[in-house]
Protein backbone atom coordinates (compact mmCIF):
# COMPACT_ATOMS: atom_id res chain seq x y z
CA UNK A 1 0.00 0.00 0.00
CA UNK A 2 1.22 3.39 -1.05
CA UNK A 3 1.88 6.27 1.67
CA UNK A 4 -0.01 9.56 0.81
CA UNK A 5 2.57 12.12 2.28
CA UNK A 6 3.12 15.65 1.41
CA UNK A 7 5.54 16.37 0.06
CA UNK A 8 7.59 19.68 0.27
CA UNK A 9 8.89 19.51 -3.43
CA UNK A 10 5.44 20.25 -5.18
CA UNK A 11 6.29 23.43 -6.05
CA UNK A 12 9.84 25.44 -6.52
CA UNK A 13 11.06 27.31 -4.01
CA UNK A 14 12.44 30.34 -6.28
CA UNK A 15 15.89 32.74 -6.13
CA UNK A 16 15.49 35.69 -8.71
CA UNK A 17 18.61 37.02 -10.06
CA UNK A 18 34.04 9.52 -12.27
CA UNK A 19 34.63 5.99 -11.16
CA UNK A 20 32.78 3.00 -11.06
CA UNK A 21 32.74 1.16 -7.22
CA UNK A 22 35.69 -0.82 -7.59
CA UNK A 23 37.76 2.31 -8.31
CA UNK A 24 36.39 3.65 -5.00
CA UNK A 25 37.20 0.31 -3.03
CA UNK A 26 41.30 1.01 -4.58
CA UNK A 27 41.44 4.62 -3.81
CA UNK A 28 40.06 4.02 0.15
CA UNK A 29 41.68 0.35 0.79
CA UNK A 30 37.88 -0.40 0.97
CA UNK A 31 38.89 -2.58 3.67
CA UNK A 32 38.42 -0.11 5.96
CA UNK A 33 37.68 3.45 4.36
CA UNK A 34 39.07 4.51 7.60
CA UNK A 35 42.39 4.40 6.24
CA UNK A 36 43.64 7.96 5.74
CA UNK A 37 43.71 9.33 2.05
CA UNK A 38 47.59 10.22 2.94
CA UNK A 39 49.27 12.47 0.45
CA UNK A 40 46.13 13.67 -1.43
CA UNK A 41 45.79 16.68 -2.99
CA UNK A 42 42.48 17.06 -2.08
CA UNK A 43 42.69 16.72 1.72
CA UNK A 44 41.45 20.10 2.40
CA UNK A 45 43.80 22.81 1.40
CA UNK A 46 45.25 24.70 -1.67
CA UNK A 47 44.32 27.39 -4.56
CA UNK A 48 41.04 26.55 -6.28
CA UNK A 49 41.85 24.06 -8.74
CA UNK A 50 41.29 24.60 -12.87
CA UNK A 51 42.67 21.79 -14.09
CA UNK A 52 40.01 19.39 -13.48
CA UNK A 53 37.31 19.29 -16.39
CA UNK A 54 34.21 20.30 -14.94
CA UNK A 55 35.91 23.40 -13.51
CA UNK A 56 38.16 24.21 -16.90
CA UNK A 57 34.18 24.18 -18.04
CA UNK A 58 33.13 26.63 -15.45
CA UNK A 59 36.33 29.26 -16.24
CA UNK A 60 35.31 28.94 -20.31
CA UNK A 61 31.92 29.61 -19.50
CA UNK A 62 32.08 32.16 -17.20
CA UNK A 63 34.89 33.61 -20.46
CA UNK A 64 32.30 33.06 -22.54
CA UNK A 65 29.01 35.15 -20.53
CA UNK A 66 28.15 38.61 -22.22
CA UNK A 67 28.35 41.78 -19.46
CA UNK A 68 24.46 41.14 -19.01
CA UNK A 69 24.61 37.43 -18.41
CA UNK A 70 27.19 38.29 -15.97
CA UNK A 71 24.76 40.80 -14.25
CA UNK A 72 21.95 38.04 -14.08
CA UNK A 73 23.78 34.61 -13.42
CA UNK A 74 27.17 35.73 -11.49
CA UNK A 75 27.20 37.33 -7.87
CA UNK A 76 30.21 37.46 -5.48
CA UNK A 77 31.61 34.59 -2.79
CA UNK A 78 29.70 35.71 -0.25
CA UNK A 79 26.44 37.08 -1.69
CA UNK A 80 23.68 37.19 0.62
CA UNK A 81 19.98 37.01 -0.20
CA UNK A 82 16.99 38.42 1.46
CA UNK A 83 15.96 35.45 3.97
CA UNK A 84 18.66 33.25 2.57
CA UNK A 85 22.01 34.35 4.17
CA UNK A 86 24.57 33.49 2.39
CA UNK A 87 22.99 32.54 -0.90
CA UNK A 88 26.07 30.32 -2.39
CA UNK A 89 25.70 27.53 0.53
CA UNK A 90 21.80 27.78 0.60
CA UNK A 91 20.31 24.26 -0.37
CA UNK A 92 16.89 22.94 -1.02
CA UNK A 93 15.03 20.15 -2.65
CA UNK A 94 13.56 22.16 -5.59
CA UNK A 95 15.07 25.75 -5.82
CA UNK A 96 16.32 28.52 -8.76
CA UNK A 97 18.74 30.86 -7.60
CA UNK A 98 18.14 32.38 -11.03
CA UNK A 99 15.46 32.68 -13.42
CA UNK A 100 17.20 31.26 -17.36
CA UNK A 101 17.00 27.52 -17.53
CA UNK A 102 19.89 26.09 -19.27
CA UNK A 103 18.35 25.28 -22.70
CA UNK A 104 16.23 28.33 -23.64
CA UNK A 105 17.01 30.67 -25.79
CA UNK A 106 19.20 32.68 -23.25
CA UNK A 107 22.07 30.88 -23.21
CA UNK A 108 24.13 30.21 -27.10
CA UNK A 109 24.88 26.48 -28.19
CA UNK A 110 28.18 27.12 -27.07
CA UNK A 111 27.30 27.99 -23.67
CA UNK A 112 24.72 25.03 -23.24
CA UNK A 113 27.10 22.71 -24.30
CA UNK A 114 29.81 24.14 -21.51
CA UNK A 115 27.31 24.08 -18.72
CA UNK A 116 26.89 20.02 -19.88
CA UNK A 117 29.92 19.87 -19.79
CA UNK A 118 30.79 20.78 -16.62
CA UNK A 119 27.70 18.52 -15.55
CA UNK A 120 29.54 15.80 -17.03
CA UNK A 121 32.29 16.89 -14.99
CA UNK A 122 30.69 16.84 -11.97
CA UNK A 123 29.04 12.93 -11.93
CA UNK A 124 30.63 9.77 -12.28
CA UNK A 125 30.45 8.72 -15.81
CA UNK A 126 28.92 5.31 -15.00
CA UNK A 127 25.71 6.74 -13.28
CA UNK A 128 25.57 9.76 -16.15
CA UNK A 129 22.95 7.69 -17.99
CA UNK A 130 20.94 7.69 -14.62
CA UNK A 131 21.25 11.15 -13.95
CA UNK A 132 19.98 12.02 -17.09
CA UNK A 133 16.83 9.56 -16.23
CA UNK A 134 16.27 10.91 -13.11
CA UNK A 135 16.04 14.72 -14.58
CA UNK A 136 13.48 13.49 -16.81
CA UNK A 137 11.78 11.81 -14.82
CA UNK A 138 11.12 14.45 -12.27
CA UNK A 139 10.41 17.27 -14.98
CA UNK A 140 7.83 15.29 -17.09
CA UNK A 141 9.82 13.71 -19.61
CA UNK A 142 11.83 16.90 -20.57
CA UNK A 143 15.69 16.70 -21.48
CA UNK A 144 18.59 17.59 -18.94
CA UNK A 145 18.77 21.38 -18.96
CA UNK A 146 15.34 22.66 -19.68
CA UNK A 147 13.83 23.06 -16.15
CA UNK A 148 17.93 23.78 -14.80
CA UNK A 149 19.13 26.97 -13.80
CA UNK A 150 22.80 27.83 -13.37
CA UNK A 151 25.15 30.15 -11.13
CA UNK A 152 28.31 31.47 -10.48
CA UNK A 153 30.12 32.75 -7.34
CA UNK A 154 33.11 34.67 -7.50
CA UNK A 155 35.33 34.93 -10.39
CA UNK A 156 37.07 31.53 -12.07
CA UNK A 157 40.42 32.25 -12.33
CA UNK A 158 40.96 34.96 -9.88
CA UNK A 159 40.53 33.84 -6.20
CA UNK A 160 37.72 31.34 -5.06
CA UNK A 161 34.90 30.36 -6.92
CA UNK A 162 31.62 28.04 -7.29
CA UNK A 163 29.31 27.04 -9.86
CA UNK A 164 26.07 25.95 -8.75
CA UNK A 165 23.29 23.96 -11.13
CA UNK A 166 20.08 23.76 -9.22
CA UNK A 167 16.52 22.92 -10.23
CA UNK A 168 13.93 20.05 -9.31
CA UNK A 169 15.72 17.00 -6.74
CA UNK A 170 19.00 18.38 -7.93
CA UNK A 171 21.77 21.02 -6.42
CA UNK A 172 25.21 20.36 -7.53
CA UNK A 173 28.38 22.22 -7.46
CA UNK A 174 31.70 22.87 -8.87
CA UNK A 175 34.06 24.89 -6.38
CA UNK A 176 37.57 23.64 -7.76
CA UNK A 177 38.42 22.87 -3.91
CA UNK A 178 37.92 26.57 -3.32
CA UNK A 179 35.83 25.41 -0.04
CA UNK A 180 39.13 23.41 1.70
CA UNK A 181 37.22 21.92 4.47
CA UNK A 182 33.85 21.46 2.36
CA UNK A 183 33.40 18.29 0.27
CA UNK A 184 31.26 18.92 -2.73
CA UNK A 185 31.61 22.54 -2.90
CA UNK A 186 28.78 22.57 -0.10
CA UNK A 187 26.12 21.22 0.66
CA UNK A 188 24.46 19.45 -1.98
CA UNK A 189 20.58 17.70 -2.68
CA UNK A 190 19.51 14.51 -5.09
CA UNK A 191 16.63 13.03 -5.17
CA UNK A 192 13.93 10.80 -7.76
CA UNK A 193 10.33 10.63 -7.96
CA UNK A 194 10.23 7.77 -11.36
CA UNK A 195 7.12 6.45 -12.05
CA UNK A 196 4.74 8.34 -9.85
CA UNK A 197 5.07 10.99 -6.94
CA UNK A 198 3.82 8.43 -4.05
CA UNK A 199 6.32 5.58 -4.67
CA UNK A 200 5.96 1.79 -4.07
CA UNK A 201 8.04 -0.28 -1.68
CA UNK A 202 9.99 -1.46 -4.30
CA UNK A 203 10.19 2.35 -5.49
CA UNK A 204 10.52 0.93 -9.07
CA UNK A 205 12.93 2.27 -11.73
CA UNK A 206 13.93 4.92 -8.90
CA UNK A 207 18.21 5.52 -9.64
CA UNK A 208 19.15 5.67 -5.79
CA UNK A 209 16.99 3.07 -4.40
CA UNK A 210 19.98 0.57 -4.19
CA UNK A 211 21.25 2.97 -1.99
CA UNK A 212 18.53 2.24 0.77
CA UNK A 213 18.66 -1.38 0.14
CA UNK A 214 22.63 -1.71 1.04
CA UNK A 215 21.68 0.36 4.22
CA UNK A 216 19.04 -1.50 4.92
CA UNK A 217 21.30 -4.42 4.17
CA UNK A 218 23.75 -3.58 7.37
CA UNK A 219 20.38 -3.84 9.77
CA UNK A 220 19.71 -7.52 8.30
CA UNK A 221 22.90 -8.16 10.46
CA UNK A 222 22.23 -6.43 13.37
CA UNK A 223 21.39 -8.43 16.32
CA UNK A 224 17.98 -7.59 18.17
CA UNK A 225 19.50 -5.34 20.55
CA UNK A 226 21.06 -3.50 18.01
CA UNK A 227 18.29 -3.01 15.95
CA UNK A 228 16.45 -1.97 18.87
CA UNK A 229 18.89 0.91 19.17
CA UNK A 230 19.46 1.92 15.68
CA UNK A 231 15.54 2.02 15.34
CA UNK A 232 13.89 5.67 15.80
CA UNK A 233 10.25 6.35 15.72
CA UNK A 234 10.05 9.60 13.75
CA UNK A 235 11.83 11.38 11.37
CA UNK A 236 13.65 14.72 11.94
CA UNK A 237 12.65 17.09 9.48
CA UNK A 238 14.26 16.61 6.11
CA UNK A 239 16.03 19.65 5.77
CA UNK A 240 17.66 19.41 9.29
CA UNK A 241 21.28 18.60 7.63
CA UNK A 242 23.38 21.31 10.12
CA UNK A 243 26.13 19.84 11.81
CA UNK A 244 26.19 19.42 15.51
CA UNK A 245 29.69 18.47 16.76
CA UNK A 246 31.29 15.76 18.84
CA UNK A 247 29.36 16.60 22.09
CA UNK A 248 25.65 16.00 20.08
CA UNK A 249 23.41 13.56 20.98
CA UNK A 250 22.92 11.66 18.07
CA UNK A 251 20.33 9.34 17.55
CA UNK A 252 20.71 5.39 16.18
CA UNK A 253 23.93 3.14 16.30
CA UNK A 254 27.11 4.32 16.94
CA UNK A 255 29.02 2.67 14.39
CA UNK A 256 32.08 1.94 16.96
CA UNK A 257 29.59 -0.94 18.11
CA UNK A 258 29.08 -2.35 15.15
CA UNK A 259 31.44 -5.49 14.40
CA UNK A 260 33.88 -5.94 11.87
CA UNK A 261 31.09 -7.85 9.65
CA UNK A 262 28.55 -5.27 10.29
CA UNK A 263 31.21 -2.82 9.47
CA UNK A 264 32.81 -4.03 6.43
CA UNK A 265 28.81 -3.67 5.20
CA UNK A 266 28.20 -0.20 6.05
CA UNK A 267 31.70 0.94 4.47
CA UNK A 268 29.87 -1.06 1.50
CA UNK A 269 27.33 0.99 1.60
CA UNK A 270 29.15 4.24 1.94
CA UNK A 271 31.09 3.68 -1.38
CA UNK A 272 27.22 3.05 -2.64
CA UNK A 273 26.56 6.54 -1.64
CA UNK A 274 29.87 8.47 -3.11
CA UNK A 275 29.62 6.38 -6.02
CA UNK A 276 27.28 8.80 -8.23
CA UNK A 277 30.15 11.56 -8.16
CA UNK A 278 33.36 12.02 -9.57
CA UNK A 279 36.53 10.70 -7.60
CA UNK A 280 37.70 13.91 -6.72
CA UNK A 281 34.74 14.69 -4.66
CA UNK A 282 34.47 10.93 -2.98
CA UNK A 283 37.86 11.82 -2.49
CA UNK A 284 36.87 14.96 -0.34
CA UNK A 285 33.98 13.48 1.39
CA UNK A 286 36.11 10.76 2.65
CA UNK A 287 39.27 12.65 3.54
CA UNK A 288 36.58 15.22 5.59
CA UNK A 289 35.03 12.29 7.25
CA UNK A 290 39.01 10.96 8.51
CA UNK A 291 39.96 14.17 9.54
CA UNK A 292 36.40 13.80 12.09
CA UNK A 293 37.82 9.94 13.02
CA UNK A 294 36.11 8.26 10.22
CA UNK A 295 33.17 6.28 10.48
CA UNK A 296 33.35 5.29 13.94
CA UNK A 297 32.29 8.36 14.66
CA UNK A 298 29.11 8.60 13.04
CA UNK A 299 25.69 7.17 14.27
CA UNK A 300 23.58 5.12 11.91
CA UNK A 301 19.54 5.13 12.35
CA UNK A 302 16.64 3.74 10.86
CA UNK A 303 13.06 5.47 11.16
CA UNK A 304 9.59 3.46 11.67
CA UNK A 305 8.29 6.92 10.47
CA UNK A 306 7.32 6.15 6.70
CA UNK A 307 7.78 3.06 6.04
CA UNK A 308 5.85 2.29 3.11
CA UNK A 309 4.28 -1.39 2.64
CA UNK A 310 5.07 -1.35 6.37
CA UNK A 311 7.61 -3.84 5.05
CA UNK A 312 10.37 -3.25 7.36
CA UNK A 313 12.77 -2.30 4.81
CA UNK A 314 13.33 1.03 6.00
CA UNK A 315 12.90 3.96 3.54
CA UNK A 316 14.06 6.75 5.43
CA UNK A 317 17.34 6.47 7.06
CA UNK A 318 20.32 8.94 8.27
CA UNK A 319 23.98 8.14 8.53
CA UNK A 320 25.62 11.07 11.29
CA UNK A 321 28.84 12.30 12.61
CA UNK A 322 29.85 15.58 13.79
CA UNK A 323 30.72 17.16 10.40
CA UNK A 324 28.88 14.63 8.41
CA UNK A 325 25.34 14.32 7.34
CA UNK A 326 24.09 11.95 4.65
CA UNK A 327 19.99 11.81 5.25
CA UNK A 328 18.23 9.24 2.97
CA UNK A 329 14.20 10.47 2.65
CA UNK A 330 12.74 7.39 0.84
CA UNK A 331 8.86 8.68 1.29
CA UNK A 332 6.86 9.41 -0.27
CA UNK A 333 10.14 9.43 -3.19
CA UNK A 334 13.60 9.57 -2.86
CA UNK A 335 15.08 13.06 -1.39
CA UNK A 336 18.62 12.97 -0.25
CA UNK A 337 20.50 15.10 2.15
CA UNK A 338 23.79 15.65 2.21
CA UNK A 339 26.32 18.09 4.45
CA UNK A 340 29.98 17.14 4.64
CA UNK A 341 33.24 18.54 5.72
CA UNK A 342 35.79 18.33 8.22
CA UNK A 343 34.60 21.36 10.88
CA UNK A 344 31.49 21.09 12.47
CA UNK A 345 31.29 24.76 12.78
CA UNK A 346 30.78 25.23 9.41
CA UNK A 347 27.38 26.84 9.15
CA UNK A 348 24.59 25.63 6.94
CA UNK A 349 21.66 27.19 5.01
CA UNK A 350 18.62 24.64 3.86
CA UNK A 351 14.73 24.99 3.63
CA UNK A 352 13.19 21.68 3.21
C-alpha cells in the first residue's frame, strides 16, 4: 500500500537574479575506508583548482558570458539574499537561484554545451545515464537542462569560486576545492520521484533506491538489541542537515559498536553513496570524514516513520557524525540530504 505524504517539493522554491565502485574500493583500501587518504591533494587545502574538467568548463563559461549574463547569473563569494544568508551555501530540494534555464534561448549552443559539460564533470560517468533519467523523470519527460538553472560565485580564475546547477531534486556544485574543508563545494541535494510521486516499496525504476537497500542491508545483520537501538520512531525534518559536533546527541547506532562484519557492510554501503560523483569529490567526502575519526564516529539510524508497505525495509534512514550528514528520505520518493566537511562549525543554510 502506497503512503499519501506531502511532500515539500510540489512546487519550486524560487531565487530571482568519475569511477565505477571498484575504483572507489582502490582509492580508500575499501577494507576499511578509515584508512587515511595520505598524500592527497584534495585533503582540504590549496588554490582553487582549474585543471580538473568540470571546472576548466566553469572558467570557459564564465569567459564566454556577455556583461548582461554576468549581471543576471554571477554574484560574489559571499552574496547574501533576502531570507537566505549566504545565498552560495543555501540548499533545497527544488530551488532557482536564477530565473534562465539552461536550454532556452538565453544561453548560445556554445554555452549550453559548456554548462553540460561541466555537468559531465561533476558525476561519475557510469551513473551519467541515470542522472539524465532521473532529470526526466522528475520534470515530465523533458531533457537535462530545460527546467535547470545555473550560477556562479566569485570569479574563475581569480581567487575562489563556485558554480552551482540547481533545479527540481537536484543542487550540484563545482568549487575547484575553493571550499578546503567542504566536500562537494557545499552542501548538496539529489533526489527521484520515477514512475509516480507516491512511490511503491519497491520504489521501481527509482536511480538511488539501491542505496537504501545496502543500508538496509547492514540492519539484516544487526542483532535484536542493536536493531532496537538503531531504530527511531520519527523522522527529523528533512532539511535538518546542520552539523552538531562531537558533544551532540545523536540518535541510532554508533558505528564503533558495530562489528567488523557489520562494518565491512556499512563501508559497503558508503562507497554506494559516493559512487554517483566524480573521484575527486568521494575523495573529499572521505578525507573530511578521517579528519572527524572516520566512520566510527558517526551514528547510523533507521526510522519506523514512513515506512511504506510497512515492510520493514526502512525507507528513510540517516547516517551522522559531527561534520557529516548523509539523510536518505525514501517517502513518499527519494530526497537525499547531504552536508559534509571536516569542521562542524561550518554553518549551513537549507529549507526543506
Amino acid at each position: 500500500m502506497k503512503t499519501n505524504q506531502q511532500c515539500s517539493d510540489c512546487s519550486a522554491d524560487g531565487v530571482e537574479g568519475g569511477s565505477s565502485r571498484r575504483d572507489f574500493l582502490k582509492l580508500t583500501g575499501m577494507a576499511a575506508v578509515a584508512a587515511p587518504l595520505a598524500g592527497s591533494s584534495l585533503a582540504l587545502a590549496g588554490e582553487p583548482d582549474l585543471s580538473k574538467p568540470a571546472e576548466t568548463a566553469v572558467k570557459a563559461l564564465y569567459e564566454n558570458l556577455t556583461d548582461t549574463q554576468k549581471k543576471q547569473l554571477c554574484f560574489g563569494w559571499d552574496h547574501k539574499a533576502e531570507a537566505r544568508g549566504t545565498l552560495r551555501t543555501f540548499v533545497s530540494n527544488n530551488w532557482q537561484i536564477t530565473s534562465p534555464k539552461i536550454l532556452s534561448n538565453y544561453f548560445t549552443k556554445k554555452q549550453q554545451d559548456l554548462v553540460h559539460d561541466i555537468f559531465k564533470g561533476i558525476v561519475n560517468p557510469e551513473w551519467y545515464s541515470k542522472f539524465l533519467k532521473q532529470l526526466k523523470d522528475d520534470t515530465g519527460g523533458k531533457p537535462w537542462g530545460a527546467e535547470q538553472s545555473i550560477a556562479i560565485f566569485g570569479k574563475p580564475g581569480d581567487g575562489k569560486f563556485e558554480f552551482v546547477m540547481t533545479g527540481r531534486h537536484m543542487t550540484l556544485r563545482a568549487d575547484g576545492n575553493s571550499e578546503d574543508h567542504v566536500a562537494f563545494g557545499g552542501p548538496i541535494f539529489y533526489g527521484h520521484a520515477a514512475d509516480t510521486f507516491n512511490e511503491g516499496p519497491t520504489h521501481k525504476g527509482n536511480v538511488f533506491w539501491e542505496q537504501a537497500l545496502r543500508a538496509n542491508k547492514v540492519y539484516t545483520l544487526l542483532g535484536e538489541e542493536q536493531k532496537a537501538l538503531s531504530l527511531v520512531e520519527k523522522t527529523p525534518a528533512e532539511s535538518a542537515v546542520e552539523f552538531r559536533g562531537r558533544a551532540a546527541k545523536f540518535t541510532g547506532i554508533p558505528v564503533a559498536k558495530l562489528d567488523s562484519a557489520q562494518k565491512k557492510e556499512l563501508q559497503g554501503a558508503l562507497s554506494g553513496l559516493i559512487e554517483p560523483f566524480r573521484v575527486d569529490d568521494q575523495k573529499k567526502a572521505i578525507a573530511c570524514l578521517e579528519k572527524q575519526g572516520g566512520l566510527d564516529q558517526c551514528h547510523l539510524t533507521f526510522f519506523k516513520q514512513g515506512d511504506i508497505g510497512n515492510d520493514k525495509v526502512w525507507d528513510n534512514w540517516r547516517l551522522e557524525g559531527p561534520a557529516f550528514v548523509w539523510y536518505f528520505r525514501g517517502s513518499p520518493h527519494v530526497h537525499v540530504w547531504v552536508n559534509v566537511a571536516d569542521d562542524p562549525s561550518i554553518p549551513l543554510n537549507a529549507k526543506g
